[in-house]
C-alpha atoms as a PDB file:
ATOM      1  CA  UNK A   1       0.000   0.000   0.000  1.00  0.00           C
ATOM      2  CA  UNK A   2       2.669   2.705   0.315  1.00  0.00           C
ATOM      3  CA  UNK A   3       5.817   3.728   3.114  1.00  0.00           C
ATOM      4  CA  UNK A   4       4.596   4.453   6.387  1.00  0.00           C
ATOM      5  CA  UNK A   5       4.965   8.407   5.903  1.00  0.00           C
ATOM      6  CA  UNK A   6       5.747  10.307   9.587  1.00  0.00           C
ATOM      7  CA  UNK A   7       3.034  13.076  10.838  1.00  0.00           C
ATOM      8  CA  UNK A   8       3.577  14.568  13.781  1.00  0.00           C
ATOM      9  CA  UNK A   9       4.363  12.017  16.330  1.00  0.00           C
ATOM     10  CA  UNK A  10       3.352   9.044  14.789  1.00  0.00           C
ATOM     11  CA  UNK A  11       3.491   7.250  10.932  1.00  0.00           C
ATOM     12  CA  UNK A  12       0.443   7.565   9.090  1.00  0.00           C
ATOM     13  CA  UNK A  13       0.152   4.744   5.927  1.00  0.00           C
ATOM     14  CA  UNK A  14      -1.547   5.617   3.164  1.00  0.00           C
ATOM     15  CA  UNK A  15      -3.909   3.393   2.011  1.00  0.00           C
ATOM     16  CA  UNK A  16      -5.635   2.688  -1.956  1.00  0.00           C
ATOM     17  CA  UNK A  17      -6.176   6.010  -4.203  1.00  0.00           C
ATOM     18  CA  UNK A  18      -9.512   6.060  -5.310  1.00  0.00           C
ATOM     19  CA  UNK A  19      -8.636   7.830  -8.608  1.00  0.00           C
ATOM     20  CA  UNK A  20      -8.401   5.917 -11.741  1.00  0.00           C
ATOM     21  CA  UNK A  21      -4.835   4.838 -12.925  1.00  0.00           C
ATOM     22  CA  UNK A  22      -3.317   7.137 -15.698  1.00  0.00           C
ATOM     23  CA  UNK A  23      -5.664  10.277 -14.731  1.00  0.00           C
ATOM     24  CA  UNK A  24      -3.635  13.497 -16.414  1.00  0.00           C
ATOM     25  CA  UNK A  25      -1.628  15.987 -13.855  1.00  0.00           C
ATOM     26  CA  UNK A  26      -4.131  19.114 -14.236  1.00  0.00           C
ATOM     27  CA  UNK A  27      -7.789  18.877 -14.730  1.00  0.00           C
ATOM     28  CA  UNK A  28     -10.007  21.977 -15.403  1.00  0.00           C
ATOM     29  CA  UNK A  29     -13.009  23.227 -16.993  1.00  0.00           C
ATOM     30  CA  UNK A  30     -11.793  25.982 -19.696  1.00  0.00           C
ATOM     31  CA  UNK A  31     -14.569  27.932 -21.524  1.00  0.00           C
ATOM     32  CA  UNK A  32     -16.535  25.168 -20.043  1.00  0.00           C
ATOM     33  CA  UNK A  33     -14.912  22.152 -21.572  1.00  0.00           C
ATOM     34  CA  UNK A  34     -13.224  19.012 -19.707  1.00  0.00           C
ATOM     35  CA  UNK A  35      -8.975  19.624 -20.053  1.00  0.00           C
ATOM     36  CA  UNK A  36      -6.360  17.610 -19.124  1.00  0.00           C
ATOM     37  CA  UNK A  37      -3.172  17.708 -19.103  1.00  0.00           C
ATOM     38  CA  UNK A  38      -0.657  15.272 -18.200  1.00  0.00           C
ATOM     39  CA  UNK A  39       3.128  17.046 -17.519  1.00  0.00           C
ATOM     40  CA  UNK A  40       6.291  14.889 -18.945  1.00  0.00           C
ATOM     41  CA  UNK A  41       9.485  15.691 -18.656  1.00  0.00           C
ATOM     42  CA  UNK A  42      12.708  14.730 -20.968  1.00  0.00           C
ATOM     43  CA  UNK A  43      12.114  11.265 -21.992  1.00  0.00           C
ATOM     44  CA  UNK A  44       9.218  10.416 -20.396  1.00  0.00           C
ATOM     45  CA  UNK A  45       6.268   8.670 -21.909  1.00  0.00           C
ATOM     46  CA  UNK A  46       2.481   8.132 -21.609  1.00  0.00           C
ATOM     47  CA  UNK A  47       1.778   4.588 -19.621  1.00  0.00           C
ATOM     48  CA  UNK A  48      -0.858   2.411 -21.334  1.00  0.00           C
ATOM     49  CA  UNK A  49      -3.022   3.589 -18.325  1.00  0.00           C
ATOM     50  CA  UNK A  50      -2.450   7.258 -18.972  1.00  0.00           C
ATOM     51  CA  UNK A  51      -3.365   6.425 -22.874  1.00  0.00           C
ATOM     52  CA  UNK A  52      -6.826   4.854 -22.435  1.00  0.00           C
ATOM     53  CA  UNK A  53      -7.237   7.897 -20.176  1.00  0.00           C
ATOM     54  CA  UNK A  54      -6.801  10.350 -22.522  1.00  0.00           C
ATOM     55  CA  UNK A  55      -8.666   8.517 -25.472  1.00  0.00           C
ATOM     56  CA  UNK A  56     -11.822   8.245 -22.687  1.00  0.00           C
ATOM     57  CA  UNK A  57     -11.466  12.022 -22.232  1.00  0.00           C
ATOM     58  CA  UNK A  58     -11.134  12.589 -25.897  1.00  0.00           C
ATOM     59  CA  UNK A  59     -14.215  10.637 -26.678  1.00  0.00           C
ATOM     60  CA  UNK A  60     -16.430  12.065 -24.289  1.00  0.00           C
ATOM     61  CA  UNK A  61     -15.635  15.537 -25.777  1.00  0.00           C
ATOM     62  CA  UNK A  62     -13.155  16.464 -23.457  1.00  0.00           C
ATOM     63  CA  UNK A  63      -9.672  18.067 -24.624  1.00  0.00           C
ATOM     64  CA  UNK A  64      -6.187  16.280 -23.340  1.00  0.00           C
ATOM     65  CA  UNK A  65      -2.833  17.589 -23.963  1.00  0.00           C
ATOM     66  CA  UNK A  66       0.427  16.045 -23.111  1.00  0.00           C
ATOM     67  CA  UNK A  67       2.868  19.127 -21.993  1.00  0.00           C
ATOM     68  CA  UNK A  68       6.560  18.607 -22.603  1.00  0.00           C
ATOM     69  CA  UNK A  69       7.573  22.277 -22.242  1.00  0.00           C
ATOM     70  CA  UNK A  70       5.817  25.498 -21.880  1.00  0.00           C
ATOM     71  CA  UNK A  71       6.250  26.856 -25.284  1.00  0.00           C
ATOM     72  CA  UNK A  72       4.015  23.924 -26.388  1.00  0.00           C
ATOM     73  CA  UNK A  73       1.543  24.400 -23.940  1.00  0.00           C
ATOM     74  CA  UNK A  74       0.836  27.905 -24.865  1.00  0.00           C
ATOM     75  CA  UNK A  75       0.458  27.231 -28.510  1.00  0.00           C
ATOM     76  CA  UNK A  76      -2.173  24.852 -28.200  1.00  0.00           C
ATOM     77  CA  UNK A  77      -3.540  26.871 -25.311  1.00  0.00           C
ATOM     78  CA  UNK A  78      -4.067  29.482 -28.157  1.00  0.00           C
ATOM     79  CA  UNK A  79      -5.408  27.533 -30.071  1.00  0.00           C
ATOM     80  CA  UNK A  80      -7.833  26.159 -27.373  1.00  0.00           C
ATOM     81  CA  UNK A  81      -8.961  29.863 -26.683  1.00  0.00           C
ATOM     82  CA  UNK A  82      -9.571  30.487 -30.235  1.00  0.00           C
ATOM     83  CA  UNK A  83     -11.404  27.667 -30.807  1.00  0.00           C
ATOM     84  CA  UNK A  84     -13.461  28.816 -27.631  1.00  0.00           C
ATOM     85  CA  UNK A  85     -14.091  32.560 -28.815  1.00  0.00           C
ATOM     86  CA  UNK A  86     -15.206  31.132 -32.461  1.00  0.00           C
ATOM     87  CA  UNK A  87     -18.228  29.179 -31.609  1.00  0.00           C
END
């Protein structure tokens, strides 16, 4: 279940996560649509858990995005808004 983590005077153990393997780093509701976005850094790559994530979110209309540096972000960010301020 985890490392017996210390608090205060005594270890507390964490026990099972209730959220769903692979679920993305951020969540939010932009222009009132479903985002996610999962941060990865250097060489890292998407688990098969964090892949059927992001094709549930994608097929229930929501909008996932897989951040590997800030520049990236805020281009599709952009792109996000303007796609929000054209319907």
């Amino acid at each position: 279940m985890g490392r017996p983590l210390p608090v205060g005077n005594g270890l507390y153990k964490l026990g099972k996560t209730t959220m769903d393997k692979g679920t993305a780093d951020i969540s939010a509701t932009v222009y009132g649509w479903s985002v996610k976005i999962e941060i990865k850094v250097g060489t890292d790559k998407l688990s098969s858990y964090q892949i059927n994530y992001a094709k549930r979110v994608q097929h229930a209309g929501g909008f996932y995005f897989v951040a590997r540096d800030f520049e990236s972000f805020l281009v599709w960010f952009d792109k996000l808004r303007e796609e929000a301020t054209n319907e």
